[in-house]
Protein backbone atom coordinates (compact mmCIF):
# COMPACT_ATOMS: atom_id res chain seq x y z
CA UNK A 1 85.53 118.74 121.22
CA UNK A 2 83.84 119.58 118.00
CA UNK A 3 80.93 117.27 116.86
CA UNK A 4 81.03 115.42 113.73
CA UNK A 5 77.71 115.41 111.67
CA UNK A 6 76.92 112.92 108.64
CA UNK A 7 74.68 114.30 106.46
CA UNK A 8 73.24 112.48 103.84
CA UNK A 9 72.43 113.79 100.35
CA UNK A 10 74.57 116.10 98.35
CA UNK A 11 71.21 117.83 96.67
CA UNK A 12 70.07 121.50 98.33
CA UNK A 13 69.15 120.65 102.02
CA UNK A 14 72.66 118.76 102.06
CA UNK A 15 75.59 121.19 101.56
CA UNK A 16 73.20 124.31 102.41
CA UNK A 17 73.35 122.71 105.77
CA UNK A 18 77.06 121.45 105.69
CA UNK A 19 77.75 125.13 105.71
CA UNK A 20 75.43 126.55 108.48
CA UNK A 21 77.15 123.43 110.56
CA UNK A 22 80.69 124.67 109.97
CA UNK A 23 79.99 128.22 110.61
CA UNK A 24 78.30 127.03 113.70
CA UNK A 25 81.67 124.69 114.54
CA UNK A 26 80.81 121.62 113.64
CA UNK A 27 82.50 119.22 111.47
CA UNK A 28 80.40 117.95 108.51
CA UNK A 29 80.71 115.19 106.35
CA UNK A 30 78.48 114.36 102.99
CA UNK A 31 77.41 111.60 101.45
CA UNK A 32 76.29 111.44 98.39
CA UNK A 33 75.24 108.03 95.96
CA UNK A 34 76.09 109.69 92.88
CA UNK A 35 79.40 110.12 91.65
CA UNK A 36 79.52 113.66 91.46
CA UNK A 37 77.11 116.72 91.26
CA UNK A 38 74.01 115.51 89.96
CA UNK A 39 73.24 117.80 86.54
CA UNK A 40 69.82 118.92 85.04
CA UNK A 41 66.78 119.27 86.82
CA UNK A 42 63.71 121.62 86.48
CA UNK A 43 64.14 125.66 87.45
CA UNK A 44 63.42 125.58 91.32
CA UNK A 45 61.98 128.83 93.18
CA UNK A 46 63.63 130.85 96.00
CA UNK A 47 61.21 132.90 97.81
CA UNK A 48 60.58 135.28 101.19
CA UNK A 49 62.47 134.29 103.95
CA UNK A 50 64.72 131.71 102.01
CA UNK A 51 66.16 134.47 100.50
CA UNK A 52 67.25 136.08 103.53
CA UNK A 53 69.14 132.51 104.27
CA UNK A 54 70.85 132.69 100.78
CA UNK A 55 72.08 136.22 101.65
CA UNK A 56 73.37 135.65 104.74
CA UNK A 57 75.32 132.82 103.20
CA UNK A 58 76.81 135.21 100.47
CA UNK A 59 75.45 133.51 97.42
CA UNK A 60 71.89 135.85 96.58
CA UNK A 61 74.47 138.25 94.01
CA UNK A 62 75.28 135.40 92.52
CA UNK A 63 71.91 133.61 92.54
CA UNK A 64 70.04 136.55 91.23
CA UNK A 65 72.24 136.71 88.72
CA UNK A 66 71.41 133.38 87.18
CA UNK A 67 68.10 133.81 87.73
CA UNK A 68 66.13 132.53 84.42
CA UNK A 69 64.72 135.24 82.41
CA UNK A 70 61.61 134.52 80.99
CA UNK A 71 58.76 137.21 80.07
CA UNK A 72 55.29 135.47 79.72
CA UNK A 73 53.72 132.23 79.11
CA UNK A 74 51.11 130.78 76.78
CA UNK A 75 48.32 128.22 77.59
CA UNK A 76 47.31 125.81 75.29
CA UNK A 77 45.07 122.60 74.78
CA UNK A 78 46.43 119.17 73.30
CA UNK A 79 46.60 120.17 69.42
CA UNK A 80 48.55 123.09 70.28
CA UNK A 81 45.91 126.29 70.04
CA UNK A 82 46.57 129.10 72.62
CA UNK A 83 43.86 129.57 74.88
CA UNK A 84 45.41 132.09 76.57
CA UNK A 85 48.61 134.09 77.32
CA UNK A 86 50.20 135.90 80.17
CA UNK A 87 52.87 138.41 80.60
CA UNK A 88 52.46 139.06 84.85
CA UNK A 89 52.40 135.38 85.48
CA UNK A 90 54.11 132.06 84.71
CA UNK A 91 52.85 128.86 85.84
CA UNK A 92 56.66 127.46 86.85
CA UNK A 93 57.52 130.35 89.24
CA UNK A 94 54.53 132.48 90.08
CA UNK A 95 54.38 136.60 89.32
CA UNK A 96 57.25 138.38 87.08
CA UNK A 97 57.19 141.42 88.96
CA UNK A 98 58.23 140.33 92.23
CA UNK A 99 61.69 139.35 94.33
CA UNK A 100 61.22 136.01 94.27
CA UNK A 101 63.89 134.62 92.14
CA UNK A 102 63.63 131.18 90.04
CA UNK A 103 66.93 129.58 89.25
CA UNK A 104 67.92 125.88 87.85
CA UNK A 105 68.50 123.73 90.17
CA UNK A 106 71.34 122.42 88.66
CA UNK A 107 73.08 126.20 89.41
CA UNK A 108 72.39 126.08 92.66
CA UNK A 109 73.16 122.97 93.69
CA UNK A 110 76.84 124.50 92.28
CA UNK A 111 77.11 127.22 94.15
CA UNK A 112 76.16 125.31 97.26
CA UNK A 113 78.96 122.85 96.38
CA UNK A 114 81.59 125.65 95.20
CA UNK A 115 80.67 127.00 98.67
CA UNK A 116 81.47 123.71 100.83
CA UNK A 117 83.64 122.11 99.01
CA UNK A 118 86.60 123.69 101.58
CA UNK A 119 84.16 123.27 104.57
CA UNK A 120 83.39 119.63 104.26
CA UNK A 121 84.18 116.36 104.33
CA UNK A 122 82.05 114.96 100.53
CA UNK A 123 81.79 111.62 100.22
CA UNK A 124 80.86 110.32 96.29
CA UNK A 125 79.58 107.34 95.17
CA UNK A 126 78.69 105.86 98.64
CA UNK A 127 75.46 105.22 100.69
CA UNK A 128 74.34 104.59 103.91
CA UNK A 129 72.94 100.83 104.59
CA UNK A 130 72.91 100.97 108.27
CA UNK A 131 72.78 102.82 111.43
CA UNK A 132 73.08 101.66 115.21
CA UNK A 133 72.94 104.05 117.59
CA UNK A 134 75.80 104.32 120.47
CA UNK A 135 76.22 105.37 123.98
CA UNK A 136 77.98 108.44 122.19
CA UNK A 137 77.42 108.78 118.30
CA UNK A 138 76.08 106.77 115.52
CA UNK A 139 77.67 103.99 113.97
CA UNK A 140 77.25 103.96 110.17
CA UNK A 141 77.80 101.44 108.03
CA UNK A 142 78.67 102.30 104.26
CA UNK A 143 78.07 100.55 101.14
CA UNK A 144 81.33 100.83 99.70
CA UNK A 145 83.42 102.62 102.38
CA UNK A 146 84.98 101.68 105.59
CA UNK A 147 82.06 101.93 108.96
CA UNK A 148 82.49 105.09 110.75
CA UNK A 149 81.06 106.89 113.60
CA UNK A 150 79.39 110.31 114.25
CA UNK A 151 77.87 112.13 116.60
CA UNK A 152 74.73 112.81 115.07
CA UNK A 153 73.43 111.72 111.52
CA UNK A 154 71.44 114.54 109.26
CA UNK A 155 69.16 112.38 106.31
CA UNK A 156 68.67 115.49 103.44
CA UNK A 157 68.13 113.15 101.10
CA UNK A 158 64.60 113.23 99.27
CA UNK A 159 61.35 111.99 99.22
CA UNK A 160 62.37 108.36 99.23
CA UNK A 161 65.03 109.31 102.00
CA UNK A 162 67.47 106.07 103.10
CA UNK A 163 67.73 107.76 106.63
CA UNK A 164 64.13 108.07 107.11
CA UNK A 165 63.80 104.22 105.50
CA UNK A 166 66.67 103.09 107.83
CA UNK A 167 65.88 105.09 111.12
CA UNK A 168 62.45 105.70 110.94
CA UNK A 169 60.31 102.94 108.97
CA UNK A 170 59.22 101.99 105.38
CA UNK A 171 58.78 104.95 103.18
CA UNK A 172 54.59 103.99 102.79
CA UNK A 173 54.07 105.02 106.22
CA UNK A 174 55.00 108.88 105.80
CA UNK A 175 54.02 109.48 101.92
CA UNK A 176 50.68 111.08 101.59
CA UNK A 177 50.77 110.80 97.53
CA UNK A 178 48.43 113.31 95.61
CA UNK A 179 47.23 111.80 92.46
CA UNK A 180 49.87 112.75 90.31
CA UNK A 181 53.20 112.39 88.53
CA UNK A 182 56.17 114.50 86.95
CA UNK A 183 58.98 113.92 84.65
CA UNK A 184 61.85 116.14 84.24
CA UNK A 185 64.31 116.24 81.56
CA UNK A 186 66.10 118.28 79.57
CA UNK A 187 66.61 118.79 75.59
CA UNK A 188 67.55 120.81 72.60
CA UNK A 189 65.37 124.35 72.20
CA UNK A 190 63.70 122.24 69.17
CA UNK A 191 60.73 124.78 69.60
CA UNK A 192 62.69 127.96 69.12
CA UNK A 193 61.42 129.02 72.25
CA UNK A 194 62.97 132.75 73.58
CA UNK A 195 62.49 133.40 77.18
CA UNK A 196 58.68 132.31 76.84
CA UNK A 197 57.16 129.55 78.55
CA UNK A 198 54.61 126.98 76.96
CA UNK A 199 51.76 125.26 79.26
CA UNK A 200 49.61 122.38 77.65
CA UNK A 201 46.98 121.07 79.03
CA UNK A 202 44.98 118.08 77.72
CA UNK A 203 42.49 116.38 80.28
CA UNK A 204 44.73 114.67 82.77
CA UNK A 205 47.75 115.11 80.92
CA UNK A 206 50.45 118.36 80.79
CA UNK A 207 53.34 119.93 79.70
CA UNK A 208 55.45 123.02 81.36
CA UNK A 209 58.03 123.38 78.90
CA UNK A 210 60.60 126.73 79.07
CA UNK A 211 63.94 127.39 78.02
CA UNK A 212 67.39 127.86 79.31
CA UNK A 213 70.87 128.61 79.08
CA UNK A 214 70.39 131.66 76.74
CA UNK A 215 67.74 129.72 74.91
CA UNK A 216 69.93 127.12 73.80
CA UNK A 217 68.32 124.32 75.78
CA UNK A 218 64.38 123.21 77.40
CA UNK A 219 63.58 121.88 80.44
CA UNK A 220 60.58 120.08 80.16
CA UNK A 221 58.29 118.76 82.90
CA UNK A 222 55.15 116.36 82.11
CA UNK A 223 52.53 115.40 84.27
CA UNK A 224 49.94 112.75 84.40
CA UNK A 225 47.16 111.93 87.07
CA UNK A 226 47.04 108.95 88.88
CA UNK A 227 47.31 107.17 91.67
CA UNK A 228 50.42 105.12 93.18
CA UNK A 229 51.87 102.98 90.22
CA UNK A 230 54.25 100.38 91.95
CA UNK A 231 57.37 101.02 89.80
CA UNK A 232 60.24 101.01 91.86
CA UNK A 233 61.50 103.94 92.51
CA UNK A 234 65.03 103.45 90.91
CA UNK A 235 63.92 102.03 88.41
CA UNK A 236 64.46 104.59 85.34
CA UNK A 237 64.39 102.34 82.82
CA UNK A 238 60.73 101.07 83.59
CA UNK A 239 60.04 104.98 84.49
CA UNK A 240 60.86 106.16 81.16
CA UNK A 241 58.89 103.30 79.32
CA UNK A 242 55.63 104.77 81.35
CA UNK A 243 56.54 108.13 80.33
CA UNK A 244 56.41 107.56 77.26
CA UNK A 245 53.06 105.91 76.88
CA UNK A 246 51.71 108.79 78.87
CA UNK A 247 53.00 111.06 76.30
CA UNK A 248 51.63 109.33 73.37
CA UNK A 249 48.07 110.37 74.43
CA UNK A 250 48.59 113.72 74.36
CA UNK A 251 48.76 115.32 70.31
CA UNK A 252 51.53 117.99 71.15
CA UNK A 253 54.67 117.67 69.62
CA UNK A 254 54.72 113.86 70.58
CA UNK A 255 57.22 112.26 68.54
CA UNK A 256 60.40 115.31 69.36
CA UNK A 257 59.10 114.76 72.44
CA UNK A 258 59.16 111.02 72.85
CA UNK A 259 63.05 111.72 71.47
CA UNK A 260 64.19 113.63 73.98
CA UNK A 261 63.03 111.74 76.09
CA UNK A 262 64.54 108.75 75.48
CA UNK A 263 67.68 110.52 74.54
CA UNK A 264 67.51 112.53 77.89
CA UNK A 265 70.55 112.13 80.51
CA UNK A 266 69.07 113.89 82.84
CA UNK A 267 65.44 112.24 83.20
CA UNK A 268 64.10 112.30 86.86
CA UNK A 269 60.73 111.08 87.60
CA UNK A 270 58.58 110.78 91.00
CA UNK A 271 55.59 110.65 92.15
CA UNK A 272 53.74 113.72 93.60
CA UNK A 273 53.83 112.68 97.60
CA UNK A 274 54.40 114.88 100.52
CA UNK A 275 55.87 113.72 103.38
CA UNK A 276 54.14 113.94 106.71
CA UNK A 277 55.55 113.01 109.70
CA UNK A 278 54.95 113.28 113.53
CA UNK A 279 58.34 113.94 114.49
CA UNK A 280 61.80 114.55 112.42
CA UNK A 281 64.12 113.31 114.72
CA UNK A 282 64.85 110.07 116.58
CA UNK A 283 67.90 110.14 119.05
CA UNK A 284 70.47 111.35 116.89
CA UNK A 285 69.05 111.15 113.52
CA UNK A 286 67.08 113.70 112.15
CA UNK A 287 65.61 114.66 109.11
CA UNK A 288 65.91 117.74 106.89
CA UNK A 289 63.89 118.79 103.65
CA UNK A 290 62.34 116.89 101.41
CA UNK A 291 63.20 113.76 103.82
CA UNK A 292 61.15 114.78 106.27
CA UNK A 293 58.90 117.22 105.07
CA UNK A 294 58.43 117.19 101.34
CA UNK A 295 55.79 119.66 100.09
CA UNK A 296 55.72 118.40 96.17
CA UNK A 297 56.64 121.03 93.17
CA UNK A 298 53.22 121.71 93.37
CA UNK A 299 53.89 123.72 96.31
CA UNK A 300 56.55 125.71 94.85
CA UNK A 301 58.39 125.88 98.09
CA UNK A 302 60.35 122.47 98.20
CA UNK A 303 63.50 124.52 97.83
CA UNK A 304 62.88 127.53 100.32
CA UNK A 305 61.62 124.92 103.12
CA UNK A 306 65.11 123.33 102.43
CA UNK A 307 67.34 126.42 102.56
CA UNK A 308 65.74 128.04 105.55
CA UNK A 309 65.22 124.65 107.93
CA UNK A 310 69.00 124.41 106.98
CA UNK A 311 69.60 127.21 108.50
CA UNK A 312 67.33 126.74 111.30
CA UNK A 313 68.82 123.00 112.13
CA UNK A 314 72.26 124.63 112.31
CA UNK A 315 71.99 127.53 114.34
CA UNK A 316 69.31 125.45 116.81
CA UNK A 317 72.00 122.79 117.18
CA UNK A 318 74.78 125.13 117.70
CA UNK A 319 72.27 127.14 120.55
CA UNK A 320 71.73 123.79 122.14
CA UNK A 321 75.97 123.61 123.05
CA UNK A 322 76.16 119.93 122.56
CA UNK A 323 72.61 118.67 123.60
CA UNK A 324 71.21 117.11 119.90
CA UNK A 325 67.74 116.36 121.93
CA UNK A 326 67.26 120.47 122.73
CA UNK A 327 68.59 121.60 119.20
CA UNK A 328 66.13 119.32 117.32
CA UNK A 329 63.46 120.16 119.84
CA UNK A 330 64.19 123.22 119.01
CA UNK A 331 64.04 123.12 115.23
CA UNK A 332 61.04 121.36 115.15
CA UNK A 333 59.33 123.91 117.08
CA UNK A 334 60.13 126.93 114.79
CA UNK A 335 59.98 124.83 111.53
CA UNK A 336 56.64 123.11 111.91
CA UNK A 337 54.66 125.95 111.27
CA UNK A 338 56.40 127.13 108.24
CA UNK A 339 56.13 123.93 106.97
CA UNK A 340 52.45 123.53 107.66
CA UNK A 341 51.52 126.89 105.69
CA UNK A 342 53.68 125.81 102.46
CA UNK A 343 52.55 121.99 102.13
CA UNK A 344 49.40 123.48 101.76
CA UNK A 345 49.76 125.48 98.97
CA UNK A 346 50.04 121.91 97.03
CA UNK A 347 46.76 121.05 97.92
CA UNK A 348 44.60 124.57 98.11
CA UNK A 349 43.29 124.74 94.65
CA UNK A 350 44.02 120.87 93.22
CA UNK A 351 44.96 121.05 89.77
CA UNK A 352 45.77 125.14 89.46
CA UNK A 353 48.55 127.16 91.33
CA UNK A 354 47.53 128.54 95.08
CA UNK A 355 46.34 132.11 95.16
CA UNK A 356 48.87 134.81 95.18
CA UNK A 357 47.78 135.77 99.10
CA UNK A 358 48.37 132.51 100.58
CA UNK A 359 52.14 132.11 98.82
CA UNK A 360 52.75 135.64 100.22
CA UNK A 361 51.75 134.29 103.58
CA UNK A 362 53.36 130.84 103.57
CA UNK A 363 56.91 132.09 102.02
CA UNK A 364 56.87 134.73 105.06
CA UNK A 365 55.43 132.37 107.77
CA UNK A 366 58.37 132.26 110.11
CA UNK A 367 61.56 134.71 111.10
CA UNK A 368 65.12 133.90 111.00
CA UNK A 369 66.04 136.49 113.59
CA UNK A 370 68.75 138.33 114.39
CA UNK A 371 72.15 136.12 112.97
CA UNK A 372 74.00 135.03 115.91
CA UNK A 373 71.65 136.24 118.10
């Protein structure tokens, strides 16, 4: 009989793993809170092994060939002087000359869906609110929809995961925040910007700004140190407000960008918290990504951890011939490691990218193996 699996979150971790579950033959369902695919989002990097999981999916043609295109950066302080300037480097993917390919997220997250949307059961505008455990699935309650049951239950569903909140405990016992914040949004190429990226950095405050879609648009991240700010995390509205008076202390283009940001429909904003947990699986709940082991952007590897422990969850699972404790086991044991190395790039050099030698070793720190082996 094939096993159902609910998996929760319709982001990266999500479908990438809806997929590896239906070529492994099980039946996946998603659920997702938002009504559709969510748009925007900062570029996002896919490096090492991840790409090997991309190409055996069939999508790394495709995803190289969105790949953004950008050929230096420049460094400058808060009243806009360039310190310094780089054509090898850029601070929101790392080295130019390499195979590691940066892509926006929003692109991805539609090929993933283009590529499930026939092997998978999606679920929109919905949302788990509880769980109870059976003698032979998961009962899951939905907000909106009818209560179902499934064999197992997959939470791939961020850093303020409701799986993890609902199977495992309040989210303040697994974030380990690191004294910072981002903002994402997007906006009009008001800078004129071509293929060049623009780093300011004043005190405690910064901008990575770069720009996309041919150079008609920006994404534009902005950070600010310090520590846990008790604004609800759902809360955009107060988020935004924040933002903003962050943004008025720093002298760089402040009032365009205090418009876009307002006028943004694509603002995200979260803290700068990994998630560290003993164990990513209880019963038949487990966790996958940035629910259960979020490294922060300022790893660089959020994404790759997600595509490859995808792939790993899967193909454990479908090893394991119907015994979830084994296949978990199992995933934890070849994922744990990977994930060890590329949380700590985030905290190596606080404040500056890790070094080039220890992202070489973290995005290569585990094997995929032969497929179907």
């Amino acid at each position: 009989m094939t096993m159902s699996v609910l998996v929760s979150g319709a982001g990266l971790a999500g479908p990438a793993l809806a997929h590896w579950l239906r070529r492994h033959g099980f039946a996946p369902t998603v659920v997702e809170r938002a009504p559709g695919i969510r748009p925007g989002g900062q570029a996002v990097d896919i490096r090492g092994v991840a790409l090997e999981a991309v190409e055996r999916m069939g999508l790394l043609e495709r995803v190289r060939a969105a790949r953004t295109r950008l050929r230096g950066m420049s460094v400058l302080d808060g009243a806009g002087n360039e310190l310094h300037r780089s054509t090898e480097f850029v601070l929101s993917s790392g080295r130019l000359d390499g195979d590691d390919v940066e892509i926006l997220r929003e692109d991805l997250v539609r090929f993933l869906y283009e590529l499930t949307a026939d092997e998978a059961e999606y679920v929109h505008d919905d949302s788990i609110t509880a769980l109870e455990e059976t003698e032979t699935g998961v009962r899951v309650t939905f907000e909106r929809g009818p209560a179902r049951e499934f064999d197992l239950v997959i939470g791939a569903d961020g850093l303020y995961s409701n799986v993890r909140r609902l199977a495992f405990g309040p989210h303040e016992e697994f974030l380990s925040h690191l004294g910072s914040h981002l903002a994402v949004f997007g906006a009009d190429n008001f800078l004129r910007l071509e293929d060049w990226e623009l780093v300011v950095r004043d005190e405690a405050i910064g901008y990575v700004v770069y720009p996309a879609r041919e150079n008609r648009e920006l994404r534009v991240t902005f950070g600010f140190e310090a520590g846990p700010l008790g604004i609800d995390h759902r809360d955009t509205a107060a988020q935004r407000h924040l933002v903003a008076e962050w943004m008025e202390r720093c002298g760089w283009q402040t009032a365009p960008m205090l418009k876009a940001l307002a006028d943004a429909p694509d603002f995200h904003f979260s803290a700068m918290a990994q998630v560290r947990m003993d164990r990513w699986s209880d019963g038949r709940v487990a966790l996958l990504g940035d629910a259960g082991y979020c490294g922060t952007p300022l790893s660089g590897q959020g994404t790759s951890m997600a595509l490859v422990g995808a792939y790993v969850l899967a193909e454990e699972l479908g090893r394991a011939d119907g015994d979830h404790a084994a296949g978990f086991a199992a995933y934890e044991r070849r994922m744990r490691p990977f994930v060890t190395a590329n949380q700590a790039l985030a905290t190596e050099n606080p404040g500056a990218p890790a070094s080039e030698e220890s992202v070489e070793r973290a995005k290569w720190a585990m094997e995929l193996g032969v497929e179907g082996a």
